[in-house]
Protein backbone atom coordinates (compact mmCIF):
# COMPACT_ATOMS: atom_id res chain seq x y z
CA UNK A 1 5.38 16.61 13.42
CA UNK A 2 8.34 16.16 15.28
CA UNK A 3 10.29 13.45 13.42
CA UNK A 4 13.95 12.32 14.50
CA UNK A 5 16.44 11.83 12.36
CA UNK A 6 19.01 8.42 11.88
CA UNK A 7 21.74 10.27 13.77
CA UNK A 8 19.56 10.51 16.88
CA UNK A 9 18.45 7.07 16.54
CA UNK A 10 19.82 4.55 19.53
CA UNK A 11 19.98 0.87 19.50
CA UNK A 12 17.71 0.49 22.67
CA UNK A 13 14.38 2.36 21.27
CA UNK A 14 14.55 0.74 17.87
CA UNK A 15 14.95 -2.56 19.95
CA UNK A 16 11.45 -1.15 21.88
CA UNK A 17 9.76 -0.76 18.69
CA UNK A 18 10.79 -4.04 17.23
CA UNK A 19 9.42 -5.89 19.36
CA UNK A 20 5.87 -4.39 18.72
CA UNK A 21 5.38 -4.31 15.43
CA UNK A 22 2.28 -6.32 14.93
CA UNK A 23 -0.08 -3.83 13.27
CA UNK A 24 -1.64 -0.53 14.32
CA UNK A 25 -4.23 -0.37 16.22
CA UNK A 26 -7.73 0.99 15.62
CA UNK A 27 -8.97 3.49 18.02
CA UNK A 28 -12.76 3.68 19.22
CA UNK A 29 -14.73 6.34 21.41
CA UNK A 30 -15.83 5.36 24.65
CA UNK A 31 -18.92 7.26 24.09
CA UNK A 32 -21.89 7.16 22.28
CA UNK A 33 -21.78 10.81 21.53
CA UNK A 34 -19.13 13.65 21.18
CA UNK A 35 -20.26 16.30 22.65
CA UNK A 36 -18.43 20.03 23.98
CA UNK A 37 -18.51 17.90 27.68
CA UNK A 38 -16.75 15.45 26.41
CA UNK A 39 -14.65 15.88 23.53
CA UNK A 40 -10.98 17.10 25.49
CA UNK A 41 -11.41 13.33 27.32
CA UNK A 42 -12.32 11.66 24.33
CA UNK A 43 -9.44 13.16 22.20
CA UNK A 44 -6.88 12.60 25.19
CA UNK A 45 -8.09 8.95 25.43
CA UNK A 46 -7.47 8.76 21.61
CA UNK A 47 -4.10 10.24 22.01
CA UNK A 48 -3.05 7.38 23.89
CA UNK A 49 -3.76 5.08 21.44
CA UNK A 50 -2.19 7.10 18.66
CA UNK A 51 0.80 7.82 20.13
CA UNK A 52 1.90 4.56 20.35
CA UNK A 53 0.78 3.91 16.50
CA UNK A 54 2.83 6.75 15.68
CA UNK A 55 6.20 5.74 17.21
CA UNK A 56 5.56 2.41 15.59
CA UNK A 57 4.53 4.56 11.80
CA UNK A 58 7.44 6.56 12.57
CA UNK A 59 9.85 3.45 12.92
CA UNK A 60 8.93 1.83 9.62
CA UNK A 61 8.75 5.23 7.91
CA UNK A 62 12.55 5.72 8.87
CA UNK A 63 13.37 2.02 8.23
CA UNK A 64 11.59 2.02 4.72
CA UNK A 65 14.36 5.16 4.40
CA UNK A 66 17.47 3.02 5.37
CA UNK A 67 17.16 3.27 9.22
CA UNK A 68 17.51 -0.16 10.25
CA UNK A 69 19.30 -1.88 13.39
CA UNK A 70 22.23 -3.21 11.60
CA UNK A 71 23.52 0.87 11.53
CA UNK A 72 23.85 0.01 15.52
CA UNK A 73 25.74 -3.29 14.68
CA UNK A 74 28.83 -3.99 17.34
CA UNK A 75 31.21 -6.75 17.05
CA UNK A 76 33.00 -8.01 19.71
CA UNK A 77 36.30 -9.54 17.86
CA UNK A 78 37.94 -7.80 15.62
CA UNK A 79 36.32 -4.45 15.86
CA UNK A 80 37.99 -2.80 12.92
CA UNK A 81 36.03 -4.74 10.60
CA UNK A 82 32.92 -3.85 11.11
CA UNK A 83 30.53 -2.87 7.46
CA UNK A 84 27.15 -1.43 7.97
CA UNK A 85 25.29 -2.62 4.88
CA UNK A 86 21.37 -1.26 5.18
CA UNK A 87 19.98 -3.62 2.36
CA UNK A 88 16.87 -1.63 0.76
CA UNK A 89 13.85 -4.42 0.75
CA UNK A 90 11.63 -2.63 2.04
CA UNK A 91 12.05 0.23 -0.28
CA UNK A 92 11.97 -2.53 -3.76
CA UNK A 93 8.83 -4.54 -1.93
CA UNK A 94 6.81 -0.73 -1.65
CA UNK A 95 8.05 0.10 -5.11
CA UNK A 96 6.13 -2.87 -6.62
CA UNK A 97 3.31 -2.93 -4.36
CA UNK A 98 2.90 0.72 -5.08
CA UNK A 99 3.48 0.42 -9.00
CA UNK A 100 1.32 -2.94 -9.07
CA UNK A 101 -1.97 -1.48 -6.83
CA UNK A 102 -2.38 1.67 -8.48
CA UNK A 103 -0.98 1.09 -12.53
CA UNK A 104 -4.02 3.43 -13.70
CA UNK A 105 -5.46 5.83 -11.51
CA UNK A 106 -9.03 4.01 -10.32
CA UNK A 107 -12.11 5.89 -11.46
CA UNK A 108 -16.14 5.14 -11.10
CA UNK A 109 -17.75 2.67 -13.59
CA UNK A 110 -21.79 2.78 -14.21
CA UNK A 111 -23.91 0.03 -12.76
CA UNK A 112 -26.75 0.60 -15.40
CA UNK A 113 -26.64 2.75 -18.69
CA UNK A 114 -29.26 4.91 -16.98
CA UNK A 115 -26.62 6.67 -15.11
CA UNK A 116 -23.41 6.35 -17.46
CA UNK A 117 -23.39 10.23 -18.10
CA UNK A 118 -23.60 11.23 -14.56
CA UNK A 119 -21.04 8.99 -13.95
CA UNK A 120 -18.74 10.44 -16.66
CA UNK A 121 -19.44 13.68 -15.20
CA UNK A 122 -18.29 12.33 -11.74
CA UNK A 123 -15.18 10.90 -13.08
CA UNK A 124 -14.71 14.02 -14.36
CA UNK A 125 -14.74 15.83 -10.99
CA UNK A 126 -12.88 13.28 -9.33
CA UNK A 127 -9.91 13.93 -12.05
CA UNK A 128 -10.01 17.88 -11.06
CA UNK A 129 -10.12 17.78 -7.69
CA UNK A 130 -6.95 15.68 -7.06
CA UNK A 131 -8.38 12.72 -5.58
CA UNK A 132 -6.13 10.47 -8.21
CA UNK A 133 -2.88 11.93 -7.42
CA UNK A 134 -3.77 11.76 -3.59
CA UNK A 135 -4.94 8.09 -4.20
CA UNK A 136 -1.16 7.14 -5.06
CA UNK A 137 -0.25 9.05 -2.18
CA UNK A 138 -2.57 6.93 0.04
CA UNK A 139 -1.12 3.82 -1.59
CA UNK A 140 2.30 4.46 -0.46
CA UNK A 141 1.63 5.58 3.43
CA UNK A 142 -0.29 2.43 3.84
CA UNK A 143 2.29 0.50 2.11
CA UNK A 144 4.77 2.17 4.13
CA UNK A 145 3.23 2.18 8.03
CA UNK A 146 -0.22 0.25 7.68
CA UNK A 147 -2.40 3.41 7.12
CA UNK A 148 -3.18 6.33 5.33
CA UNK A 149 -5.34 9.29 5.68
CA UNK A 150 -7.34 11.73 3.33
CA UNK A 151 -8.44 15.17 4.05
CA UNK A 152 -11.46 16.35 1.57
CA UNK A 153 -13.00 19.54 1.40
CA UNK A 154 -15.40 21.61 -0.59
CA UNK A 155 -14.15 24.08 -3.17
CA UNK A 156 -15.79 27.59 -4.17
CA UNK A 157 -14.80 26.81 -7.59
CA UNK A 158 -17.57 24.68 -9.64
CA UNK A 159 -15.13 23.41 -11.92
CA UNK A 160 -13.61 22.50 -8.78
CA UNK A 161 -16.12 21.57 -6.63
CA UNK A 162 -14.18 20.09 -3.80
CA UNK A 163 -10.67 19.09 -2.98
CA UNK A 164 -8.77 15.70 -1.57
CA UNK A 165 -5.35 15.41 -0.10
CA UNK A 166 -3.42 12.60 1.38
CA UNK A 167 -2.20 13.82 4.85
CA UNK A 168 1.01 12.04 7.02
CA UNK A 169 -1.20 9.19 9.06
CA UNK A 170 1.34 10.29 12.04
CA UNK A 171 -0.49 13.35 12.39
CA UNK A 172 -4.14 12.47 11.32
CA UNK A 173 -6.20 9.33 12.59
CA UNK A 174 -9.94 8.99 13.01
CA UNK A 175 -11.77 7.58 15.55
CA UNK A 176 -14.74 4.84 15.33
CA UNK A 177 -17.70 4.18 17.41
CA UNK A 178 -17.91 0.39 19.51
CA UNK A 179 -21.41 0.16 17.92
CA UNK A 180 -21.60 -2.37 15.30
CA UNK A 181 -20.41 -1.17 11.48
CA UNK A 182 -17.77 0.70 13.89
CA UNK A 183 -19.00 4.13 12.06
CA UNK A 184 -16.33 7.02 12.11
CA UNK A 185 -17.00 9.16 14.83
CA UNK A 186 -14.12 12.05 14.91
CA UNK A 187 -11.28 12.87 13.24
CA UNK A 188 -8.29 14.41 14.42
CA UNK A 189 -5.04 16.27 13.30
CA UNK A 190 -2.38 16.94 15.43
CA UNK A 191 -0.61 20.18 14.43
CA UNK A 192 2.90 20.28 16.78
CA UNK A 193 5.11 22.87 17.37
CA UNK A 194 7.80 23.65 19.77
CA UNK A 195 5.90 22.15 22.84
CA UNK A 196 2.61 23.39 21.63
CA UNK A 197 0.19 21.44 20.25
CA UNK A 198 -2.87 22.25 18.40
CA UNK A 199 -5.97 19.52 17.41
CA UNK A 200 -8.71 19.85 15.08
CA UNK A 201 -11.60 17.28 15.91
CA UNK A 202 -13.99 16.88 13.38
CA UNK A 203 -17.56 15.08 14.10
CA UNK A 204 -20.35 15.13 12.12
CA UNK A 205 -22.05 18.36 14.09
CA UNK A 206 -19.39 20.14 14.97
CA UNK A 207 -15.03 21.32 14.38
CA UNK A 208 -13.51 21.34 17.90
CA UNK A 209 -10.47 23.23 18.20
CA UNK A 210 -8.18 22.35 21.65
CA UNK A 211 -4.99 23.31 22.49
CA UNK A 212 -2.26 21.01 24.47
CA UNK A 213 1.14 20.61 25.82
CA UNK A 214 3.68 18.40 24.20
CA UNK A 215 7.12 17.27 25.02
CA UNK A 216 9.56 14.40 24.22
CA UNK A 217 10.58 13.66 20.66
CA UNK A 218 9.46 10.34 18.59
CA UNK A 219 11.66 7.10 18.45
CA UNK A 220 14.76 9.09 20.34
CA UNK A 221 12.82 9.64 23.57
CA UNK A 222 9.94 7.07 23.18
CA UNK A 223 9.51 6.80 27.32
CA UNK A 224 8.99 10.67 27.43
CA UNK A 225 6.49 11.05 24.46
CA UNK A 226 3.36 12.37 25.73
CA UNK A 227 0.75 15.07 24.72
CA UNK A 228 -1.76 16.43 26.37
CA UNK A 229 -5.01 18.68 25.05
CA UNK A 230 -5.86 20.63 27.62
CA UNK A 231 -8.72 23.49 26.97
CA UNK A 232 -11.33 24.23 23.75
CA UNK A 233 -10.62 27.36 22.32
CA UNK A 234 -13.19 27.32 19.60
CA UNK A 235 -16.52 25.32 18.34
CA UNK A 236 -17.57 26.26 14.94
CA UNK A 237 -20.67 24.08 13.42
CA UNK A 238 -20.11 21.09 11.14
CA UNK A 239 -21.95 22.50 8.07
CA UNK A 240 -21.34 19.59 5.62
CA UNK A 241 -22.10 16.99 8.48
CA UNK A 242 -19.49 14.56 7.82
CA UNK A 243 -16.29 13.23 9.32
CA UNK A 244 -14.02 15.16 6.29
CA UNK A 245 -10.93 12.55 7.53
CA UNK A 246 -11.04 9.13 6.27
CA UNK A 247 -8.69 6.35 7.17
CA UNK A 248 -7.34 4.13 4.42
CA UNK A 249 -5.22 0.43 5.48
CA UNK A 250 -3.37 -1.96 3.69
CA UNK A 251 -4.59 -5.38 5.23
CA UNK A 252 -7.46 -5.89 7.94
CA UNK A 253 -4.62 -5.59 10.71
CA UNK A 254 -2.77 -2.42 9.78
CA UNK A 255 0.52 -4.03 8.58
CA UNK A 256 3.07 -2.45 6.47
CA UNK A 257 3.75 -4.20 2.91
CA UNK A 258 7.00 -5.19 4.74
CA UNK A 259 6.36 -5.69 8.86
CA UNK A 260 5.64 -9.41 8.64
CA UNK A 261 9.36 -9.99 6.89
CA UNK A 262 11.40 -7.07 8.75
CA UNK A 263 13.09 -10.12 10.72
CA UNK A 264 14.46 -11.83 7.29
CA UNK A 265 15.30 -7.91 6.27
CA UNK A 266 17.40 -7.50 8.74
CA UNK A 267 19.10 -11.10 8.37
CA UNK A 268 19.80 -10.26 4.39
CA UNK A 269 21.21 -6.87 5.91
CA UNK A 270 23.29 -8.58 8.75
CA UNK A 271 24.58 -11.37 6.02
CA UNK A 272 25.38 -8.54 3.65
CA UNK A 273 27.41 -6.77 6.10
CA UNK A 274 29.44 -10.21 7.10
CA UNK A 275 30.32 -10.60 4.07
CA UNK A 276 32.30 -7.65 3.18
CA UNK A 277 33.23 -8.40 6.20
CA UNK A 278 34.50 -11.26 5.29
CA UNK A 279 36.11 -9.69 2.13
CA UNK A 280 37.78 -6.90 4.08
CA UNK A 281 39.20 -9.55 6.50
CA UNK A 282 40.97 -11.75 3.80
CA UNK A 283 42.32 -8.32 2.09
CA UNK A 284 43.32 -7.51 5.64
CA UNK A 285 44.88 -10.67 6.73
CA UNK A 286 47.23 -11.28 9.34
CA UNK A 287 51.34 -11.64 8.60
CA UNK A 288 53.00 -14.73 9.76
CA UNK A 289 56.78 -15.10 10.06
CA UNK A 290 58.36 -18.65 10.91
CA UNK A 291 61.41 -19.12 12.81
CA UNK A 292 62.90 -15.88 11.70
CA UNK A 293 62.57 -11.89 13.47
CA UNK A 294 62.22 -8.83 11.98
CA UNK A 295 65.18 -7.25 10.21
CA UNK A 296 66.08 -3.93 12.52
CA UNK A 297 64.36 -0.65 11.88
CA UNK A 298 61.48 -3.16 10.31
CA UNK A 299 57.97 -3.54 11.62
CA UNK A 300 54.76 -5.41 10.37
CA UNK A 301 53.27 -2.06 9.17
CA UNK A 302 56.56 -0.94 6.90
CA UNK A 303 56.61 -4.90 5.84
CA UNK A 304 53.04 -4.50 4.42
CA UNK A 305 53.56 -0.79 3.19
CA UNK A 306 57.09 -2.38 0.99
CA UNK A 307 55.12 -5.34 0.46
CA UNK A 308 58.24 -7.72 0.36
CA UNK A 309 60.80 -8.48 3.15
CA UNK A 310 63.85 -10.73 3.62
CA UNK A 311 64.38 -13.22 5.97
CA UNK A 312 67.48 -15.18 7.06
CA UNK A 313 67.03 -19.05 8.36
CA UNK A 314 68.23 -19.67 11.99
CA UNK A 315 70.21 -22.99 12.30
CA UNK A 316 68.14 -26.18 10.74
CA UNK A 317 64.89 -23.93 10.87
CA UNK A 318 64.21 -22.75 7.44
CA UNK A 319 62.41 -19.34 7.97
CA UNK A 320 59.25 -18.77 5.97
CA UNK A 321 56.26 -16.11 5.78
CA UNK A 322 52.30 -16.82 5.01
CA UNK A 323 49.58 -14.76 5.03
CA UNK A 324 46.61 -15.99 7.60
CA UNK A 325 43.17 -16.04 5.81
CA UNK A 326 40.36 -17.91 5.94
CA UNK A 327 37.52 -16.88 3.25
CA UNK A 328 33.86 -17.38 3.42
CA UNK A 329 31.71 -19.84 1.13
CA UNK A 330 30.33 -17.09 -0.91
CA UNK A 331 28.64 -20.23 -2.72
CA UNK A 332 26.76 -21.40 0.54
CA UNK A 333 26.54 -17.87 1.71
CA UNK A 334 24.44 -17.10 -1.74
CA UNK A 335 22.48 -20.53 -1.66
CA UNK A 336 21.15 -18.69 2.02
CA UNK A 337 20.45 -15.15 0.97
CA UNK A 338 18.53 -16.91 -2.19
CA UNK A 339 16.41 -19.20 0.27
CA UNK A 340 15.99 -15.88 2.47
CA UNK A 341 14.49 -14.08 -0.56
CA UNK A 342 12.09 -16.45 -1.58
CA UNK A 343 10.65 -16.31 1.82
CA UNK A 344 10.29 -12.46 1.64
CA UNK A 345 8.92 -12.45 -1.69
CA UNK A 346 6.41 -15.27 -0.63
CA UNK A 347 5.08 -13.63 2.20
CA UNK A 348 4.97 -10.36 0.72
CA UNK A 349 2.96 -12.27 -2.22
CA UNK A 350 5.39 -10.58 -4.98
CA UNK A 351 7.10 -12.24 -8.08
CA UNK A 352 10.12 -13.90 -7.98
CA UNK A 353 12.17 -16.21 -10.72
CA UNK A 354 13.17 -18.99 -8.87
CA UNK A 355 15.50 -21.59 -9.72
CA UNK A 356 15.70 -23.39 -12.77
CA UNK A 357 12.13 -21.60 -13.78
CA UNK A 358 11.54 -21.23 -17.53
CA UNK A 359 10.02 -19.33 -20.05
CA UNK A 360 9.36 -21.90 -22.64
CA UNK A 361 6.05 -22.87 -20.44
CA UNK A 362 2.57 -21.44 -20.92
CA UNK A 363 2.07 -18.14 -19.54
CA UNK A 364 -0.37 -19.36 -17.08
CA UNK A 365 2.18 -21.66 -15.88
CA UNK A 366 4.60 -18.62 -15.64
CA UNK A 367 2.30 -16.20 -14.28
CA UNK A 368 1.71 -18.70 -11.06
CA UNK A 369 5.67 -20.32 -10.73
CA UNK A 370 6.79 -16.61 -10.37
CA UNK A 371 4.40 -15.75 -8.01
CA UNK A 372 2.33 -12.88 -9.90
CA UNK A 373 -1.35 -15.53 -9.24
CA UNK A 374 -0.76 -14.32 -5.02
CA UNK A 375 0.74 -10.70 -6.04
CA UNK A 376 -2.81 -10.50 -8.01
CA UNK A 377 -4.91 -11.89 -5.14
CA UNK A 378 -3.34 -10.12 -2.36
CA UNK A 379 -3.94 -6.76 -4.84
CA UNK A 380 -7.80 -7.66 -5.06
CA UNK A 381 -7.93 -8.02 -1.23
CA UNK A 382 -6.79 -4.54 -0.81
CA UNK A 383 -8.90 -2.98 -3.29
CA UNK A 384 -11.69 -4.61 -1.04
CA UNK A 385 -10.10 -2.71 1.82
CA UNK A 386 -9.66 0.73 -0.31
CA UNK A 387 -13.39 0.59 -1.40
CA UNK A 388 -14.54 -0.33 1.99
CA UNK A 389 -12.89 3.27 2.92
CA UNK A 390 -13.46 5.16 -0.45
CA UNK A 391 -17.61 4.77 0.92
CA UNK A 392 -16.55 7.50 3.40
CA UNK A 393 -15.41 10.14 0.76
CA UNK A 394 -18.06 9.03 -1.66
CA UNK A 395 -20.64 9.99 1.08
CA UNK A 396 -18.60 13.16 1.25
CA UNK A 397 -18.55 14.06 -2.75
CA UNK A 398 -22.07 13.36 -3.35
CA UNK A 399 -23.35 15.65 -0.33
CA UNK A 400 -21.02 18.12 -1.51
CA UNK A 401 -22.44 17.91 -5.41
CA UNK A 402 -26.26 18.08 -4.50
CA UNK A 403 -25.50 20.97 -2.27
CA UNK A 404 -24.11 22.58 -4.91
CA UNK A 405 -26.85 21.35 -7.56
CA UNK A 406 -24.24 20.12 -9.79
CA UNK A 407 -24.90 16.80 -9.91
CA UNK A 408 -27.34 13.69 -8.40
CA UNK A 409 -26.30 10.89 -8.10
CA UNK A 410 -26.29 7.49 -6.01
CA UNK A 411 -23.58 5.24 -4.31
CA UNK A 412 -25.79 2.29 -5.96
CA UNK A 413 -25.19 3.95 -9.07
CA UNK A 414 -21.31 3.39 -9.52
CA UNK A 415 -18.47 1.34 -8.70
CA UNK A 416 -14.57 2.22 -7.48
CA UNK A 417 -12.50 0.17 -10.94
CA UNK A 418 -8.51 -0.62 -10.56
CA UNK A 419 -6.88 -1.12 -13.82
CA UNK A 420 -4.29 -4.12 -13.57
CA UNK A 421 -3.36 -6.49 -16.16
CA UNK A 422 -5.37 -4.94 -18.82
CA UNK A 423 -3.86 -6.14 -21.66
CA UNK A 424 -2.64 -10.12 -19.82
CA UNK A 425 -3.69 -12.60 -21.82
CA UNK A 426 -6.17 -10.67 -24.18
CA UNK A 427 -6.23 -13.41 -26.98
CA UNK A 428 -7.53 -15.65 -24.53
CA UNK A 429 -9.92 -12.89 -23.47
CA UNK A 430 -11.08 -12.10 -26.34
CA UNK A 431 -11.84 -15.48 -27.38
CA UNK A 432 -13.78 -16.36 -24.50
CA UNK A 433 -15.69 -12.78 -25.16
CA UNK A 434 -16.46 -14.17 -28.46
CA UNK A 435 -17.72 -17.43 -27.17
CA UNK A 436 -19.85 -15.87 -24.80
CA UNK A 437 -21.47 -13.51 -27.24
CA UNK A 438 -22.07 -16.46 -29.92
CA UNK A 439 -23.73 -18.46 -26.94
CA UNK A 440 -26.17 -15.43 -26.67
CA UNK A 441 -25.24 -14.01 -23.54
CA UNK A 442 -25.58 -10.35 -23.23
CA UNK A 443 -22.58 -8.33 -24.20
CA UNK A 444 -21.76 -6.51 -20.73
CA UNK A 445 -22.04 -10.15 -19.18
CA UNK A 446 -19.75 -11.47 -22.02
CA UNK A 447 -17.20 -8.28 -21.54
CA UNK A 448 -17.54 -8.62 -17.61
CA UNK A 449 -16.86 -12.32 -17.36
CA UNK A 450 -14.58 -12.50 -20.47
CA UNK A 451 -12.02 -9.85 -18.49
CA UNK A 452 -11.93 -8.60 -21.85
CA UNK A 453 -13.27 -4.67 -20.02
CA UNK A 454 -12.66 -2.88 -17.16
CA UNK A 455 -15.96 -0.89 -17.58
CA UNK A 456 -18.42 -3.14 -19.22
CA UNK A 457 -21.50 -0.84 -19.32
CA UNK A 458 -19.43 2.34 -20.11
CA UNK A 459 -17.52 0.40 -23.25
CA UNK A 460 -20.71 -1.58 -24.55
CA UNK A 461 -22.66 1.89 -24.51
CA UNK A 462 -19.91 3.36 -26.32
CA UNK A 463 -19.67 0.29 -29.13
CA UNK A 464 -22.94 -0.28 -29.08
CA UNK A 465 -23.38 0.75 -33.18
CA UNK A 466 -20.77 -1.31 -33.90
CA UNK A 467 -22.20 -3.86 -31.84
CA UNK A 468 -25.76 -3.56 -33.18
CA UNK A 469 -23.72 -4.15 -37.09
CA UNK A 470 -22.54 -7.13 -36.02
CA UNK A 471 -24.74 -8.86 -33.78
CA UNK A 472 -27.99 -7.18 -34.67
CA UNK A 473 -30.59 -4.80 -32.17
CA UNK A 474 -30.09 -5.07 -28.45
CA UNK A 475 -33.52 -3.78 -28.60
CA UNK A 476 -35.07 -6.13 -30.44
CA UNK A 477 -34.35 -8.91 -28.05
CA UNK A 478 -35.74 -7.14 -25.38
CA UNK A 479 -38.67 -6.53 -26.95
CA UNK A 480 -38.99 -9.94 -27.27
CA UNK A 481 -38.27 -10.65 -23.57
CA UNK A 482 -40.93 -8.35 -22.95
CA UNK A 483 -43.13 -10.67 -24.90
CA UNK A 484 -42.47 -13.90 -23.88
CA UNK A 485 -42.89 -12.56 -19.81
CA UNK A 486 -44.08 -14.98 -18.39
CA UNK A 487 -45.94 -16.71 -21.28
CA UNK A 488 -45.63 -19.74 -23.22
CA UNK A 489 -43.99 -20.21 -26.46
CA UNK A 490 -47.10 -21.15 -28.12
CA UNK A 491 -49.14 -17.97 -26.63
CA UNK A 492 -46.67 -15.31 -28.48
CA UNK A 493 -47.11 -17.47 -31.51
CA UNK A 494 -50.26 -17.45 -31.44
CA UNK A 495 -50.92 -13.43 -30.17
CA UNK A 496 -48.15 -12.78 -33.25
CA UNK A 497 -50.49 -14.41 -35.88
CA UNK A 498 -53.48 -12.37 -34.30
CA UNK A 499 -51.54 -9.36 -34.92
CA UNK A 500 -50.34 -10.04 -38.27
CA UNK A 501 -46.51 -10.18 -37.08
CA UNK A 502 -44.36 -13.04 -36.68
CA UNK A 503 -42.84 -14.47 -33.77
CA UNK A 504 -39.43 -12.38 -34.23
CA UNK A 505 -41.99 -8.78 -34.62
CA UNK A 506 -41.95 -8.53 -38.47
CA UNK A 507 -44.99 -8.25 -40.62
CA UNK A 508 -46.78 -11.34 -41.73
């Protein structure tokens, strides 16, 4: 990619992007089908759509770094005053969603004990193949520009048995069929150099290779940006027969973790640079002299250098010297910025300690007065989102692991788990998992709606002898489901004593 830097940045194309920041923007096929006929139409159709995405990914991904319009801040009085101060919001309100999302690296929890060793085994591969360390890259574009893109592959290793890296969303996007379910139809990745430009297009039968023109340069020539693919110079077979590029998002529109508050970002930057303003100006203040001139060979630059000068009255006008300044309300000015960050930190559903907020309170009452309730809900929302995607690349693993006979195994079989808040509140969890368990409720039921596990089947399977000590068999109660299937009370009783057991399958 050709990315500009904040030197070439002008105040006119950041103004451009501003004003159309409202999410990116999915891109769909126009066609049912891509086929050799097609595909240089379809992928400069795409283009289109992408290119604007990408001046928009490439705007936030420079503002996230400190690029921000209040480095192209004028002033029309008093020009030799004039502090820059980039404020980094954006960079703290990624830091937490980042660190908050993805504490523990997420991993695949069994559905049913049948298939807990398979899905050990698959956690196992997912560890070696990188997926986890990509996953926190994925978290941070999509924080960062509203999207995020993975690359998987297989592996000739069978330790190994495939591979998964995060790729820059500026340079990879997929495109989705218009059919409902909006399936993945292609993926792309733009390779630029110089003014060439080279695009792999992945569909499910075949790998397209095209080569194009580019010219123009993002954000500093945003007018002139165009590409163009313009011939196929290879078509090799597709022999997994999937879409190997998978698009990840933040929220259902494509937002950044910061785009809906980048106007109140740059007021806290623009207040921030007043203010030292505002303290340069008082240090810098004017000299007045009453009724009195300048000794000779004196100016007002040697007066301040000597810092002391001596005046003589002129008839009944007693001479005198002041210093003009005016200072700002830092009070008031701080009573603002505060009300400006609670708004960000609202939106942006992250914790904040407001005002006369305490810590002698419950920590329920804490947890939802600081805000960490909506930083948890807003969290769960995206993990909807990330599993939603994560499908795509599970569709990818498993074909890739029964090719290779290693391992067979079903998306019903497993979940995608995020670890937050493991250890919040596990008193209270553990007391309701006790309460549950005394009521008779199964133990993965009690550990799943307790919160008391992250992995209910996987950790009961595990404790299950120390379980069995406690409580008694598992078994033996489901033996005794199995009995009382549809039946009456009285029939067991009676088939029992027939049998020479009683009801609970002892002897008689």
């Amino acid at each position: 990619m050709v990315i500009s830097t904040a030197k070439n940045t002008t105040a006119n194309n950041l103004q451009v992007l501003e004003n159309s920041l409202f999410g990116r923007r999915d891109i769909f096929a126009s066609v049912a089908e891509i086929t050799p006929a097609n595909v240089i139409d379809e992928v400069n159709s795409a283009l289109v759509f992408h290119l604007q995405n990408l001046m928009e990914e490439d705007y936030l991904y420079w503002y996230r770094r400190g690029v921000t319009p209040v480095l192209n801040r004028k002033k029309k009085y008093n020009k030799h005053v004039l502090n820059k101060v980039s404020v980094a919001v954006a960079e703290q309100i990624i830091d937490f969603k980042n660190g908050y999302f993805m504490t523990e690296p997420c991993f695949y929890v069994a559905r049913n004990n049948a298939a807990q060793s398979k899905i050990d085994q698959l956690n196992e591969y997912l560890y070696r193949s990188g997926k986890q360390q990509a996953d926190n890259k994925l978290v941070d574009w999509f924080h960062t520009v509203g999207k995020a893109a993975l690359f998987v592959e297989p592996n000739d290793d069978d330790e190994v048995p495939y591979k998964a890296y995060a790729v820059d969303p500026r340079s990879a996007f997929v495109v989705y069929s218009l059919k409902p379910g909006n399936r993945p139809v292609m993926g792309i990745n733009l390779v630029i150099s110089g003014n060439k430009m080279l695009v792999d297009a992945y569909t499910e039968d075949s790998v397209y290779k095209l080569e194009g023109s580019f010219n123009g340069r993002s954000t500093t020539a945003y007018p002139d940006f165009e590409t163009l693919s313009t011939s196929i110079i290879d078509i090799q077979p597709n022999v997994l027969g999937k879409i190997p590029i998978i698009e990840y998002r933040y929220n259902s529109v494509n937002m950044a973790a910061f785009e809906q508050v980048l106007p109140l970002i740059d007021a806290v930057a623009k207040l921030q640079s007043d203010r030292l303003d505002g303290v340069d100006q008082f240090i810098q203040s004017l000299l007045v002299i009453y009724n009195a001139e300048m000794p000779d060979g004196e100016t007002a630059e040697s007066v301040k250098e000597m810092g002391m000068i001596l005046l003589k009255s002129q008839g009944e006008n007693k001479a005198d010297i002041k210093i003009l300044s005016e200072q700002l309300n830092q009070d008031q000015t701080q009573n603002f910025l505060n009300s400006i960050y609670e708004e960000i930190y609202s939106i942006c559903a992250m914790p904040r300690v407001g005002e006369g907020s305490t810590y002698d309170t419950t920590g329920a009452a804490v947890m939802a007065s600081q805000g960490w309730f909506q930083a948890d809900a807003a969290a769960r929302n995206c993990s909807d989102l990330f599993r939603e995607s994560n499908r795509y690349f599970d569709e990818i693993v498993l074909e890739i692991l029964r090719r290779k006979g290693l391992l067979d195994v079903e998306t019903t079989d497993f979940d995608l788990h995020f670890i937050r808040n493991e250890s919040a509140g596990i008193q209270s969890k553990a007391q309701a998992f006790n309460t549950l368990l005394a009521s008779g409720l199964h133990p993965e039921l009690a550990a799943s709606k307790s919160g008391v596990s992250n992995d209910p089947v996987g950790d009961m399977k595990r404790s299950e002898k120390y379980l069995r000590m406690i409580w008694g068999d598992p078994s033996e109660a489901d033996k005794a489901e199995e009995k009382t299937d549809g039946k009456g009370e009285a029939e067991v009783i009676e088939e029992d004593n027939a049998n020479g057991e009683d009801a609970t399958g002892g002897a008689v």
